[in-house]
Protein backbone atom coordinates (compact mmCIF):
# COMPACT_ATOMS: atom_id res chain seq x y z
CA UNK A 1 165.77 110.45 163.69
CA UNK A 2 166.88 107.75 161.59
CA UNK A 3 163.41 106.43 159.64
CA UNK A 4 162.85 102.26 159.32
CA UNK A 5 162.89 100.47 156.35
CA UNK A 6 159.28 99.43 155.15
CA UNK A 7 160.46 95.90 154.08
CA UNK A 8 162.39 95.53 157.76
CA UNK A 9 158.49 96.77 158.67
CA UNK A 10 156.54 94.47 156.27
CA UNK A 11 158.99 91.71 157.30
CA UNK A 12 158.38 91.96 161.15
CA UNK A 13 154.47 91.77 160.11
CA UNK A 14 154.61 88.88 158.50
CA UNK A 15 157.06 86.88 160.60
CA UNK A 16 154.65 87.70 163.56
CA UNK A 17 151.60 86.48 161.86
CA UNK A 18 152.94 83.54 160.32
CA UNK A 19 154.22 82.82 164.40
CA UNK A 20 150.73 83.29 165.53
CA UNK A 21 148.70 81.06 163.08
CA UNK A 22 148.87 78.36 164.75
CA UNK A 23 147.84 80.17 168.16
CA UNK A 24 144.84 81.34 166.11
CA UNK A 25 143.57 78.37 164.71
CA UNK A 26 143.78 77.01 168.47
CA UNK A 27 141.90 79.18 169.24
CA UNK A 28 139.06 78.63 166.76
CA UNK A 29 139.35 74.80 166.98
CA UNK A 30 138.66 75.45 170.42
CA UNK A 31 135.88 76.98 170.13
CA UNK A 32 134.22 75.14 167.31
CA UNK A 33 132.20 72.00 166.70
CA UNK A 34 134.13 69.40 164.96
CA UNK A 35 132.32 69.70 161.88
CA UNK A 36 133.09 73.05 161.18
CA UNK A 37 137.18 73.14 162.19
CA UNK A 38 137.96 72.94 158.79
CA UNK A 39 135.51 75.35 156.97
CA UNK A 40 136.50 78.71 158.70
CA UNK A 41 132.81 79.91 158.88
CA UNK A 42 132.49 82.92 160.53
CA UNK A 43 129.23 82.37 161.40
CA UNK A 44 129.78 78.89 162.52
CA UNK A 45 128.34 77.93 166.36
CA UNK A 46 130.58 78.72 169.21
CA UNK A 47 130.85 75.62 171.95
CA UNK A 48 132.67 75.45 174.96
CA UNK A 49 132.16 71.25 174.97
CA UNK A 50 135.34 70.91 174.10
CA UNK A 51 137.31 71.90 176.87
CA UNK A 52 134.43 69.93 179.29
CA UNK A 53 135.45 66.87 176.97
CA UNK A 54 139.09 67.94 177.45
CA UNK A 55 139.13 68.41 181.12
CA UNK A 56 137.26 64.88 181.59
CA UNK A 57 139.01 62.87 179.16
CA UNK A 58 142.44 63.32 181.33
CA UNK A 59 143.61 64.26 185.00
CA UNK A 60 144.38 67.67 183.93
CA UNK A 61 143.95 69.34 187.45
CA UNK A 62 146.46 66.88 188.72
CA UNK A 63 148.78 67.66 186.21
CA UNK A 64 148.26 71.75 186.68
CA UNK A 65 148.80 71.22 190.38
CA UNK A 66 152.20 69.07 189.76
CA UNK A 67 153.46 72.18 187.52
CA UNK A 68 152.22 74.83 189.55
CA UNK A 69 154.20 73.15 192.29
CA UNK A 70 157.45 71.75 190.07
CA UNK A 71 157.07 75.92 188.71
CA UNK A 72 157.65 77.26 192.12
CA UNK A 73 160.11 74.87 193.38
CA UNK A 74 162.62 75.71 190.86
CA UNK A 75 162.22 79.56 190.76
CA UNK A 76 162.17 79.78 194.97
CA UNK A 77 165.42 77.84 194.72
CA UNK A 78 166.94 79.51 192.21
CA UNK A 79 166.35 82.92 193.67
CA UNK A 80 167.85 81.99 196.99
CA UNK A 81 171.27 80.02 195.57
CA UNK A 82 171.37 82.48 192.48
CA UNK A 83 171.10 85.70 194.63
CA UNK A 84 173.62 84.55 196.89
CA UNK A 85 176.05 83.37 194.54
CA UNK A 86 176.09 86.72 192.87
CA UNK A 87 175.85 88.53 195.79
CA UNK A 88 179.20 86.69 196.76
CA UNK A 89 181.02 87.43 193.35
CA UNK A 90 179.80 90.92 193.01
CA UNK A 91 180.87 91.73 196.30
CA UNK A 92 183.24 90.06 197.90
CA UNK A 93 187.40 89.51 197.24
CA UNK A 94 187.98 86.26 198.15
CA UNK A 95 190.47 83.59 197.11
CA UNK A 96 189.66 81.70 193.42
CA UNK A 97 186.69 83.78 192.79
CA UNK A 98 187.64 84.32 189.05
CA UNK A 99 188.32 80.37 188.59
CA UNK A 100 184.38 79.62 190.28
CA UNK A 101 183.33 82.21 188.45
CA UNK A 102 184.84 81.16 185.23
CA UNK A 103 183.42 77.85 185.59
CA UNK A 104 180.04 79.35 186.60
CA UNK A 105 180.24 80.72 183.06
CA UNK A 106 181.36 77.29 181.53
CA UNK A 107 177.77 76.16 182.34
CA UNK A 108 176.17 78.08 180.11
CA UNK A 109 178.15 76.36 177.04
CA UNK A 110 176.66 73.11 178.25
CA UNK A 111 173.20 72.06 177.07
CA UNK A 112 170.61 70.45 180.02
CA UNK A 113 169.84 67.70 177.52
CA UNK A 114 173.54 66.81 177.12
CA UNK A 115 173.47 65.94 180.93
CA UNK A 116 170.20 63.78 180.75
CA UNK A 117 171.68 60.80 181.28
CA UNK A 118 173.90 61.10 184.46
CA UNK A 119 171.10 63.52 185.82
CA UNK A 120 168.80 60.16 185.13
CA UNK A 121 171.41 57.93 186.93
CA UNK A 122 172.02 60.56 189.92
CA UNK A 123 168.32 60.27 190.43
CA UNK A 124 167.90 56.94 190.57
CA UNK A 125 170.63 56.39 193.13
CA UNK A 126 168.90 59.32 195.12
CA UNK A 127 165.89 57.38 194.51
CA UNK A 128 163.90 60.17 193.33
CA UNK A 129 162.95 58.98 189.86
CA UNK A 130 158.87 58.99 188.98
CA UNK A 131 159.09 62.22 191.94
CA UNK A 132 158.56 65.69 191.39
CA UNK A 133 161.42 66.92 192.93
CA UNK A 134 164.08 65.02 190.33
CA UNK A 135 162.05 67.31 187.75
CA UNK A 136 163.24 70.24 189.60
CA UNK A 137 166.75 69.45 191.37
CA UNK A 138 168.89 69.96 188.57
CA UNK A 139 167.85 73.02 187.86
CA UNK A 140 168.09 74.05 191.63
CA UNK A 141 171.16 76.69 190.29
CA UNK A 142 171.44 78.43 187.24
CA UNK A 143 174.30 79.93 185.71
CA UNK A 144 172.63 82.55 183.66
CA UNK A 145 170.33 83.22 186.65
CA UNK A 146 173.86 84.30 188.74
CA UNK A 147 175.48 85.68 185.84
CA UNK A 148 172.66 88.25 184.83
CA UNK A 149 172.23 88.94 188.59
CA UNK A 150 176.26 89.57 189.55
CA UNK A 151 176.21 91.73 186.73
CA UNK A 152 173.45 93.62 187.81
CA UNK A 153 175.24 93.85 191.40
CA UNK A 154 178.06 95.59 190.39
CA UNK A 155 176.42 98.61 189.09
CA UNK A 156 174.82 99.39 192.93
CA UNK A 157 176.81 102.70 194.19
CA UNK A 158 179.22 101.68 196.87
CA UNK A 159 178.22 104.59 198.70
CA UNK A 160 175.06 103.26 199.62
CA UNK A 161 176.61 100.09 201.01
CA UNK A 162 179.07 101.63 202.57
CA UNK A 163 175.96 104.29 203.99
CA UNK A 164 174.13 101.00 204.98
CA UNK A 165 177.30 99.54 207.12
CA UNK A 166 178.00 102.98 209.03
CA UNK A 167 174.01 102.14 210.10
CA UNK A 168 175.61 98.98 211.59
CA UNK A 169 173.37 96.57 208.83
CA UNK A 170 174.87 93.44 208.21
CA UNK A 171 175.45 91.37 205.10
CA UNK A 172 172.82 90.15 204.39
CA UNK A 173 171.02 93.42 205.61
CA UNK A 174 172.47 95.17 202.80
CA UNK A 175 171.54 92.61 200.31
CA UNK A 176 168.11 92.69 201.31
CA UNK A 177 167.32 96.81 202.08
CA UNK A 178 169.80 97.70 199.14
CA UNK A 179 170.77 95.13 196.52
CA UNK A 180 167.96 93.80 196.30
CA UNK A 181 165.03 96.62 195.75
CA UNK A 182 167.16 97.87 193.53
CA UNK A 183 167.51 94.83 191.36
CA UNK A 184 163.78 93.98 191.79
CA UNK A 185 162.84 94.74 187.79
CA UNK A 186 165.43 92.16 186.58
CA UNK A 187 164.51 89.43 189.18
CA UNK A 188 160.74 90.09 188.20
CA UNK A 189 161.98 89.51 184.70
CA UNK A 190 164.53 86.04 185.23
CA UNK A 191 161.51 85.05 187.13
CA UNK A 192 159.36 85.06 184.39
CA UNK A 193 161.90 83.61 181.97
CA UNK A 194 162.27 80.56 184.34
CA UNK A 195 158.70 79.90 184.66
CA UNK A 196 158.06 80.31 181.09
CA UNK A 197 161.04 77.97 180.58
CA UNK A 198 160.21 75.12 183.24
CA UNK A 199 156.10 75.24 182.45
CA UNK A 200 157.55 74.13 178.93
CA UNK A 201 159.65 71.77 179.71
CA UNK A 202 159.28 68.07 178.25
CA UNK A 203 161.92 66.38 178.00
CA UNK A 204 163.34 65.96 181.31
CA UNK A 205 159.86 65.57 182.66
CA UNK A 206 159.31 62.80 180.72
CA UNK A 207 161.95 60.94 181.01
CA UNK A 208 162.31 60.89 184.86
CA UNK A 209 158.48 60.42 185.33
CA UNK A 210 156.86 57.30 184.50
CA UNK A 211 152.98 57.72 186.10
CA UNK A 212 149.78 60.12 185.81
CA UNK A 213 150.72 61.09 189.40
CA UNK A 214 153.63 62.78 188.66
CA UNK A 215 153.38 64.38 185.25
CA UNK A 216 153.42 67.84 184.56
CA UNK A 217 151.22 69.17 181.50
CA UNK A 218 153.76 69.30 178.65
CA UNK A 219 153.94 65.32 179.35
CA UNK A 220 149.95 64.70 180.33
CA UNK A 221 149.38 66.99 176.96
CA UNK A 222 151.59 64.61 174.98
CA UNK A 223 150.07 61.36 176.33
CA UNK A 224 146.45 63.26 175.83
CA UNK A 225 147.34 63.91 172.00
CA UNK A 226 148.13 60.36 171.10
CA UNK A 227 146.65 58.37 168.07
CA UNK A 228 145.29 55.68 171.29
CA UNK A 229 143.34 58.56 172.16
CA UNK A 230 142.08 59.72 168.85
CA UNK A 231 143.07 62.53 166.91
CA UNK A 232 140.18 65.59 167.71
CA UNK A 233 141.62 68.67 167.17
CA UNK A 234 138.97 70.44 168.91
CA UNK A 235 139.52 68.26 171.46
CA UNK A 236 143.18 68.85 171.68
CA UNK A 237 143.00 72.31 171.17
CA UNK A 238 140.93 73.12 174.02
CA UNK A 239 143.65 71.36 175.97
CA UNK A 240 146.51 73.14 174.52
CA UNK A 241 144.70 76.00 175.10
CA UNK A 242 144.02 75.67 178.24
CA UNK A 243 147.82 73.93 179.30
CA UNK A 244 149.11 77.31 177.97
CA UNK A 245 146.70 80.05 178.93
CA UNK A 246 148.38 80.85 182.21
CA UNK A 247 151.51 81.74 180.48
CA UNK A 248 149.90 84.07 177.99
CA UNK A 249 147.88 85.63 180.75
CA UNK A 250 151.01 86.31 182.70
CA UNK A 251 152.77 87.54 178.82
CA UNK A 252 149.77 89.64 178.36
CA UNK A 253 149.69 91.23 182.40
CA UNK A 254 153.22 91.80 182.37
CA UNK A 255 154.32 92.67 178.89
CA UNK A 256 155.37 96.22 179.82
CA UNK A 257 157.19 95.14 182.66
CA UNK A 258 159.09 92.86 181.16
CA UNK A 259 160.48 94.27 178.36
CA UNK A 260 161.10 97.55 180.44
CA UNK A 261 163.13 95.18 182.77
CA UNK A 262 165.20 93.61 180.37
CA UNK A 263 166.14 97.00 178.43
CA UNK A 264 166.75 98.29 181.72
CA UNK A 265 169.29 95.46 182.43
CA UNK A 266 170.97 95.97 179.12
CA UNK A 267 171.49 99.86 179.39
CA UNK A 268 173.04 98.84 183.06
């Protein structure tokens, strides 16, 4: 067994703490009276007034609801046009399926933020802008999402299709009872990618929203944190923290199974 290099070692250690500093002192800004955020005291008070002050001082359960629901928009469309799609290029022969595919592929050179601007003007003349489904429609299909999934699709044994026809199932009887449950580990993981990746978001958010109603939290969090308001970092930590605490509870509940997923999808 080949034995790893102790800088490599000391490298990775320090590279992960100097990515979770900031996390950390989040955390104890959160926590902490304003007076003692810079001092570092470990026997300073613990509060939890910051997060009431945080919680009061914007909408915040207005903007958790419009992510929750822009979140699960994207990710229940994407799983229904990406598993199709892939199910269709993994399986069927069917005239210019290397060309769509091709151009499937194509997408993934493009950047989303090179395509702000017409996305902007296709919105308006749907007359979706300051709506939360413009947040969410162009990212209705993704090209990695069909990409990782077709390629997952052609490693199911044809003899279990073929098994699954002679039992008279259908098309889309065999996608559900066998492509499907066996591709379940890699969906769980895309899935978490795209929420991770849309609960993020700012950007596009805030350019195509223009009112409290419709923000999502990276945008409320922004408009929270400005000098107008005045700069707390206690404050503003508690609201970072909390903003970002359902991701890191869903990192921290399915760590194993993601990374199992993943490695599972790359020795495939």
């Amino acid at each position: 067994m080949k034995s790893v290099n102790p800088l490599l070692t000391l490298g990775a250690w320090v590279l992960a703490l100097l990515w979770i500093l900031p996390l950390l002192f989040a955390f104890w800004a959160a926590f902490h009276p304003p007076a003692d955020v810079a001092r570092f005291d470990l026997f300073a008070p613990l509060t939890l007034d910051n997060f009431a002050r945080a919680w009061q001082a914007a909408p915040f359960a207005r903007y958790f609801l419009n992510t929750f629901l822009v979140v699960t928009m994207i990710l229940a469309a994407q799983l229904v046009v990406c598993v199709l799609a892939a199910y269709a290029f993994a399986r069927y022969a069917f005239a210019g399926r290397s060309v769509l595919f091709a151009l499937v592929m194509v997408q993934l050179l493009v950047m989303p933020n090179m395509l702000i601007v017409e996305n902007y003007h296709t919105m308006a003349q749907l007359g979706l802008v300051n709506h939360l489904l413009a947040i969410g429609l162009p990212y209705f299909a993704s090209a990695f999402g069909i990409f990782l999934l077709r390629q997952i699709f052609l490693t199911v044994p044809r003899e279990l299709v073929d098994a699954a026809s002679i039992e008279g199932a259908g098309a889309l009887a065999v996608l559900w009872h066998v492509y499907l449950p066996l591709a379940r580990p890699v969906i769980v993981a895309y899935g978490l990618v795209s929420v991770s990746y849309h609960w993020n978001d700012f950007l596009w958010p805030l350019i195509v929203t223009n009112s409290p109603d419709s923000r999502v939290l990276t945008v409320g969090l922004q408009v929270f944190s400005t000098a107008d308001q005045g700069i707390d970092w206690t404050i503003i930590s508690a609201a970072a923290l909390m903003t970002s605490a359902p991701l890191l509870l869903a990192f921290l509940l399915f760590q194993r199974h993601f990374v199992q997923s993943f490695m599972r999808a790359g020795i495939r």
